[in-house]
Protein backbone atom coordinates (compact mmCIF):
# COMPACT_ATOMS: atom_id res chain seq x y z
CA UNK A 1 103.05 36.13 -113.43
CA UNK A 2 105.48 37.67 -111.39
CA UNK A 3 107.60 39.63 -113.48
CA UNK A 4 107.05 39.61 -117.25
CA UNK A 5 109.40 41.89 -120.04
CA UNK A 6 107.38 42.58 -123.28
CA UNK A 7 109.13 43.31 -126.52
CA UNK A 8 112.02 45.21 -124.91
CA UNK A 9 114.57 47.16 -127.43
CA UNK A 10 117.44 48.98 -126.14
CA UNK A 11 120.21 50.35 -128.11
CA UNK A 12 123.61 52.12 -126.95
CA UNK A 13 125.31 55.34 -128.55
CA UNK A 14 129.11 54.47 -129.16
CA UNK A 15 129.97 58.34 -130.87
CA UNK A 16 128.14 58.61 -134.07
CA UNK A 17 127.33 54.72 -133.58
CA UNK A 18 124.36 53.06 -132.55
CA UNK A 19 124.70 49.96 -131.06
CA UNK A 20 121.30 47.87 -130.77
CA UNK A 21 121.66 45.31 -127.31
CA UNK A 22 118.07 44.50 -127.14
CA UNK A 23 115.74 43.41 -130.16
CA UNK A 24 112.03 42.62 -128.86
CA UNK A 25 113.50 40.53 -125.66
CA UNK A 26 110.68 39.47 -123.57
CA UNK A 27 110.71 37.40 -120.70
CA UNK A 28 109.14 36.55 -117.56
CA UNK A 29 109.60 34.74 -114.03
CA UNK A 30 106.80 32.64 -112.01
CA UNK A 31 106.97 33.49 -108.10
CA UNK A 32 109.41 30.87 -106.57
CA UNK A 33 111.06 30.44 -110.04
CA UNK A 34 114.86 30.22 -110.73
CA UNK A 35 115.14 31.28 -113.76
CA UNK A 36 119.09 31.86 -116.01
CA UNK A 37 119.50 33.74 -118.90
CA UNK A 38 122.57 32.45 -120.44
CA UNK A 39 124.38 34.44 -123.51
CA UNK A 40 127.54 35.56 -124.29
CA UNK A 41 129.79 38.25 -122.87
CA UNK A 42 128.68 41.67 -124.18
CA UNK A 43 125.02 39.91 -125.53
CA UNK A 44 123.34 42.19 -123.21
CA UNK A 45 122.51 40.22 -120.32
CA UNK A 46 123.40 42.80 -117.67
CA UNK A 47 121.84 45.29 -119.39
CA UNK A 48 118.35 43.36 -119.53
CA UNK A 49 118.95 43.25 -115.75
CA UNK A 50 118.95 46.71 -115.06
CA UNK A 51 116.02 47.25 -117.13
CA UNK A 52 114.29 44.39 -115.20
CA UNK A 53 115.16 45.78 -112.05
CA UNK A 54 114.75 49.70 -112.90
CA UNK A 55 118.19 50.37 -112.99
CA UNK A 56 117.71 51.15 -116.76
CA UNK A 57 114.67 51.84 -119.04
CA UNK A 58 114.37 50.76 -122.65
CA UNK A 59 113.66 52.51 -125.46
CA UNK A 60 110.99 50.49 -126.17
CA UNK A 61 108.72 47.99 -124.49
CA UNK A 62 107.51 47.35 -120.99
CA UNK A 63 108.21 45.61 -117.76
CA UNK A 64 105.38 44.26 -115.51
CA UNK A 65 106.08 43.52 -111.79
CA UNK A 66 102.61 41.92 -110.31
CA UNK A 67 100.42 43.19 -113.23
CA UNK A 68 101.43 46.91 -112.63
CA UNK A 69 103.66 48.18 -115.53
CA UNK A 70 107.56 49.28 -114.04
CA UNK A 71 108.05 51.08 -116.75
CA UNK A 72 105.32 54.12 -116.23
CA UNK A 73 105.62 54.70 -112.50
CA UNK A 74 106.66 57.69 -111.51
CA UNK A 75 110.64 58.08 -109.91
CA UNK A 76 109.75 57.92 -106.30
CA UNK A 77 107.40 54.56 -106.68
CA UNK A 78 110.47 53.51 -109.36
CA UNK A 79 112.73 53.95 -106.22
CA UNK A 80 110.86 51.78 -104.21
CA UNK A 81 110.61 49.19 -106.32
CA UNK A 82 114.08 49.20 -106.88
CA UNK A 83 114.54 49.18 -102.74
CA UNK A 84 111.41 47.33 -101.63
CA UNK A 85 110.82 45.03 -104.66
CA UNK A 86 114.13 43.80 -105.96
CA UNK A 87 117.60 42.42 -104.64
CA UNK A 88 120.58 42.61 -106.61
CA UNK A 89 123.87 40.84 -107.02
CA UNK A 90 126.72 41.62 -108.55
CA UNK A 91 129.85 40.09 -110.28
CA UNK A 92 132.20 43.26 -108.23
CA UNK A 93 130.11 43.12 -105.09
CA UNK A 94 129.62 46.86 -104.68
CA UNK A 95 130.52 47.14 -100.97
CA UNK A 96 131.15 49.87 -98.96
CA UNK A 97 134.71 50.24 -97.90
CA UNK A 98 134.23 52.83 -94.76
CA UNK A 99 131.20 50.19 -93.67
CA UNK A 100 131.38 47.02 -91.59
CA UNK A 101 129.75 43.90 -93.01
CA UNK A 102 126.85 44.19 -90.72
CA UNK A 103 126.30 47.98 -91.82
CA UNK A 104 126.73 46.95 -95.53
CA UNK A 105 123.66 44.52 -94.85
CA UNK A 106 121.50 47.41 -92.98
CA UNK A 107 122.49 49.74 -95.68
CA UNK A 108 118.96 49.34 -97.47
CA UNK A 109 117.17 49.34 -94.88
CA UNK A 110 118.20 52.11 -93.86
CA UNK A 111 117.85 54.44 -96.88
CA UNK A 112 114.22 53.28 -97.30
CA UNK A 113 113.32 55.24 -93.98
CA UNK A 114 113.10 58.47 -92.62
CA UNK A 115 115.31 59.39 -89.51
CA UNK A 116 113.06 59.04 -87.15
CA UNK A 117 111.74 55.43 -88.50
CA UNK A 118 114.85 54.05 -88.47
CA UNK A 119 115.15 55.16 -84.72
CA UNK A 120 112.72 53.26 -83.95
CA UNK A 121 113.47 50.11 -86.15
CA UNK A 122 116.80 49.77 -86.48
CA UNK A 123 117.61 47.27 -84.05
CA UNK A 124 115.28 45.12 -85.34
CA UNK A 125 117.04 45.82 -88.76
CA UNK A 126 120.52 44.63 -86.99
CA UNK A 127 119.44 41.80 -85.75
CA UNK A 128 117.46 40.67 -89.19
CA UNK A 129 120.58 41.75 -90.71
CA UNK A 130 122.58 39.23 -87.97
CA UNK A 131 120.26 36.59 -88.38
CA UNK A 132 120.81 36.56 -92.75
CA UNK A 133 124.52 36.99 -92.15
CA UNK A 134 124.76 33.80 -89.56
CA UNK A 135 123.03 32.26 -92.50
CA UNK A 136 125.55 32.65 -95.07
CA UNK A 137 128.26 31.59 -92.97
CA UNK A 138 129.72 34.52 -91.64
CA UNK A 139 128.61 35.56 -88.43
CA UNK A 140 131.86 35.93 -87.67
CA UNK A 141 132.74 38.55 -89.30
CA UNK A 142 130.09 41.24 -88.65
CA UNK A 143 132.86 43.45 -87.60
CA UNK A 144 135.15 42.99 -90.37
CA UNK A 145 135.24 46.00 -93.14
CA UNK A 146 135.20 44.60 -96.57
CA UNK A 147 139.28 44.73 -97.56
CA UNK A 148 139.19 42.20 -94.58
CA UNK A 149 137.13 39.24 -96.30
CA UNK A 150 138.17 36.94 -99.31
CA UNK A 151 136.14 37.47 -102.39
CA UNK A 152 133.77 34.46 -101.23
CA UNK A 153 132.58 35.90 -98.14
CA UNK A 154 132.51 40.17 -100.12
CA UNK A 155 130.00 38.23 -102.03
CA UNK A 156 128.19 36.46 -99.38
CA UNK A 157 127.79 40.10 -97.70
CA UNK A 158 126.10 41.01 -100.79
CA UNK A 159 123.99 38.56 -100.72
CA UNK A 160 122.68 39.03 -97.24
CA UNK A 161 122.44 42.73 -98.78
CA UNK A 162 120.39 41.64 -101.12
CA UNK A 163 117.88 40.30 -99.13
CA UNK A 164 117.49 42.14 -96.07
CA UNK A 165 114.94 43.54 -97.23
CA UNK A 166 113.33 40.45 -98.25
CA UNK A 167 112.47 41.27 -101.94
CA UNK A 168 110.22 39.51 -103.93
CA UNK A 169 112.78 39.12 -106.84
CA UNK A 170 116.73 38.45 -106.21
CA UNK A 171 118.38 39.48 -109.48
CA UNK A 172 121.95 38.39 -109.81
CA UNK A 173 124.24 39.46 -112.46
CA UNK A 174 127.32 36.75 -112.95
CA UNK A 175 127.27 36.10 -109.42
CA UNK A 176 130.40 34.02 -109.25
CA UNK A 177 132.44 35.60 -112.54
CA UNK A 178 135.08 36.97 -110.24
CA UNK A 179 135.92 33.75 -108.38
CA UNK A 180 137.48 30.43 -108.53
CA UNK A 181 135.34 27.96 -109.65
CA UNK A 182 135.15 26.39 -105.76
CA UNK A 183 134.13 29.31 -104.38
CA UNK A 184 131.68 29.86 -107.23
CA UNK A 185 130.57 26.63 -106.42
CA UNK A 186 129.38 27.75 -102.77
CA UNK A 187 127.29 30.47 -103.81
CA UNK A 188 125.36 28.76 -106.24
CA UNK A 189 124.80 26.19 -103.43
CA UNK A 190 124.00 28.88 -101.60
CA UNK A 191 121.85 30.51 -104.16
CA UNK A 192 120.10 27.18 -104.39
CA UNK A 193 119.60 27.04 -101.05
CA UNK A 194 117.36 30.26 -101.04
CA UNK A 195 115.46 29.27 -104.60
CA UNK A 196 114.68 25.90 -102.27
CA UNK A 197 112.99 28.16 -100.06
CA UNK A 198 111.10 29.99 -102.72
CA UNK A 199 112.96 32.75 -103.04
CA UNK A 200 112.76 34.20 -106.88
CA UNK A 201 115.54 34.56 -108.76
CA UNK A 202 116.34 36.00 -112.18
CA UNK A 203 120.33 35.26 -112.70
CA UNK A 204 122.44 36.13 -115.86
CA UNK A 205 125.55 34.15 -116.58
CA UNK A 206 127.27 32.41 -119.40
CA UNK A 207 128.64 29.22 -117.83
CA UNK A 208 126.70 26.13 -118.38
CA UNK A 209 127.14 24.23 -115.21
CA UNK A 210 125.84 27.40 -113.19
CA UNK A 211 122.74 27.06 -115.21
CA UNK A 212 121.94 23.62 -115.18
CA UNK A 213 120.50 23.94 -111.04
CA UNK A 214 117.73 26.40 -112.62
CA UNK A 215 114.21 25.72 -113.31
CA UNK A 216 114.22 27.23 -116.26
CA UNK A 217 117.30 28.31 -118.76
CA UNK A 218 116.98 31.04 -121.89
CA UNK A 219 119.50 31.85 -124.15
CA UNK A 220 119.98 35.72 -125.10
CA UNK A 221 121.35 35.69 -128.89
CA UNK A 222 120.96 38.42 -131.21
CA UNK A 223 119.05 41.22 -129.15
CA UNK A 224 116.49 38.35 -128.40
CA UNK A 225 115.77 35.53 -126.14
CA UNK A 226 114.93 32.00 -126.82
CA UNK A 227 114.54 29.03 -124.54
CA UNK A 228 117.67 27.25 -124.15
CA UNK A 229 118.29 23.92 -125.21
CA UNK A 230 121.08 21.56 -124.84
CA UNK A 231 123.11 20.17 -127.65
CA UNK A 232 126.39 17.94 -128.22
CA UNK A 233 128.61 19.09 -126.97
CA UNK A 234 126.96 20.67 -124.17
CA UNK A 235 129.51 23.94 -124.69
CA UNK A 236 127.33 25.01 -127.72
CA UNK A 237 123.95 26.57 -127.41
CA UNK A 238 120.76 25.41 -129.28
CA UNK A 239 117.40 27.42 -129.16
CA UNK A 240 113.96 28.25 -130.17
CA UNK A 241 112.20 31.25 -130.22
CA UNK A 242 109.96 32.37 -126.87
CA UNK A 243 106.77 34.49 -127.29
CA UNK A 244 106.37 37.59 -126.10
């Protein structure tokens, strides 16, 4: 197993208030798998995200990425995990305004290296960076800073982000929640495109039709997730529990 979450609990301090998100989620992802987690806004989707990804730890409960346990390395081998190990995408993109599209792309690259490694590799980080922006269609716009590009191609830049540095796991939080459903429409082709090639991904969301080109579809209700399962009328959820 690629990446496997075992009883994960996470809970959120709102004042005096404790707010539980997570209640014994587990979960985990085959290499080459497209997996969705569907739930709710505010069901604690993005948060299980983060924690998948390092961006978060729980307060209880482990992640596993290739049999080695996330959770207790240490921050530098957490850090490149997080760099090495794991592409994310956003809903809000997360670009760099003062940065051109192509430097955007080379961004993690370049912060995994020293200075004097990424003299000596950076031109081969340009042109991988190029050759993943040609592929999603904007090639064209290497140049460009990001208040130049339409929210469809901001998001395509962080998608070439994303993989630059070709990560074992693409994690991608409501990909297409801040665009028009044609646009949308694109990057889950284009989304598809790289699952088709065996790329892993692990995306949150809680539209229906973005789901239904995954593998594999859980529903996050109640702190917990359960394997989805489609009722009538296919707007309402139905599930059953998943082992840990």
């Amino acid at each position: 197993m690629l990446l496997r979450a075992r009883n994960i609990f996470k809970t959120y301090a709102m004042g005096r208030t404790e707010v539980p998100v997570l209640r014994n989620a587990s979960v985990s992802a085959e290499k080459g798998e497209f997996l969705v987690i569907l739930g709710a806004s505010g069901s604690g989707k993005s948060t299980l995200l983060h924690i998948l990804g390092a961006l978060d730890t729980p307060d209880r409960g482990t992640v596993e990425f290739d049999g080695e346990s996330v959770t207790l390395l240490p921050a530098a081998r957490r850090n490149h995990y997080r760099n090495q190990k794991i592409g994310f995408v956003f809903q809000f993109y997360h670009l760099l305004p003062e940065f051109t599209v192509l430097e955007n792309v080379m961004m993690p690259r370049m912060i995994s290296q020293s200075v004097i490694s990424w003299i000596t590799t950076r031109r081969k980080a340009r042109r991988d960076a190029q050759a993943l922006l040609e592929r999603v269609g904007l090639a064209d716009r290497v140049l460009h800073r990001p208040k130049e590009l339409s929210g469809g191609e901001r998001q395509r830049v962080a998608i070439a982000r994303a993989l630059v540095n070709r990560p074992a796991i693409l994690l991608a939080d409501e990909p297409t929640g801040n665009l028009d459903s044609k646009i949308g429409e694109e990057i889950l082709r284009l989304l598809v495109s790289f699952s088709d090639e065996g790329q892993t991904i692990v995306m949150v969301t809680h539209d229906l039709q973005l789901a239904s080109h995954a593998h594999r579809r859980l529903l996050l209700e109640d702190g917990a997730l359960r394997e989805y399962r489609e009722s009538r009328p296919s707007t309402h959820f139905a599930a059953k529990e998943v082992a840990p």
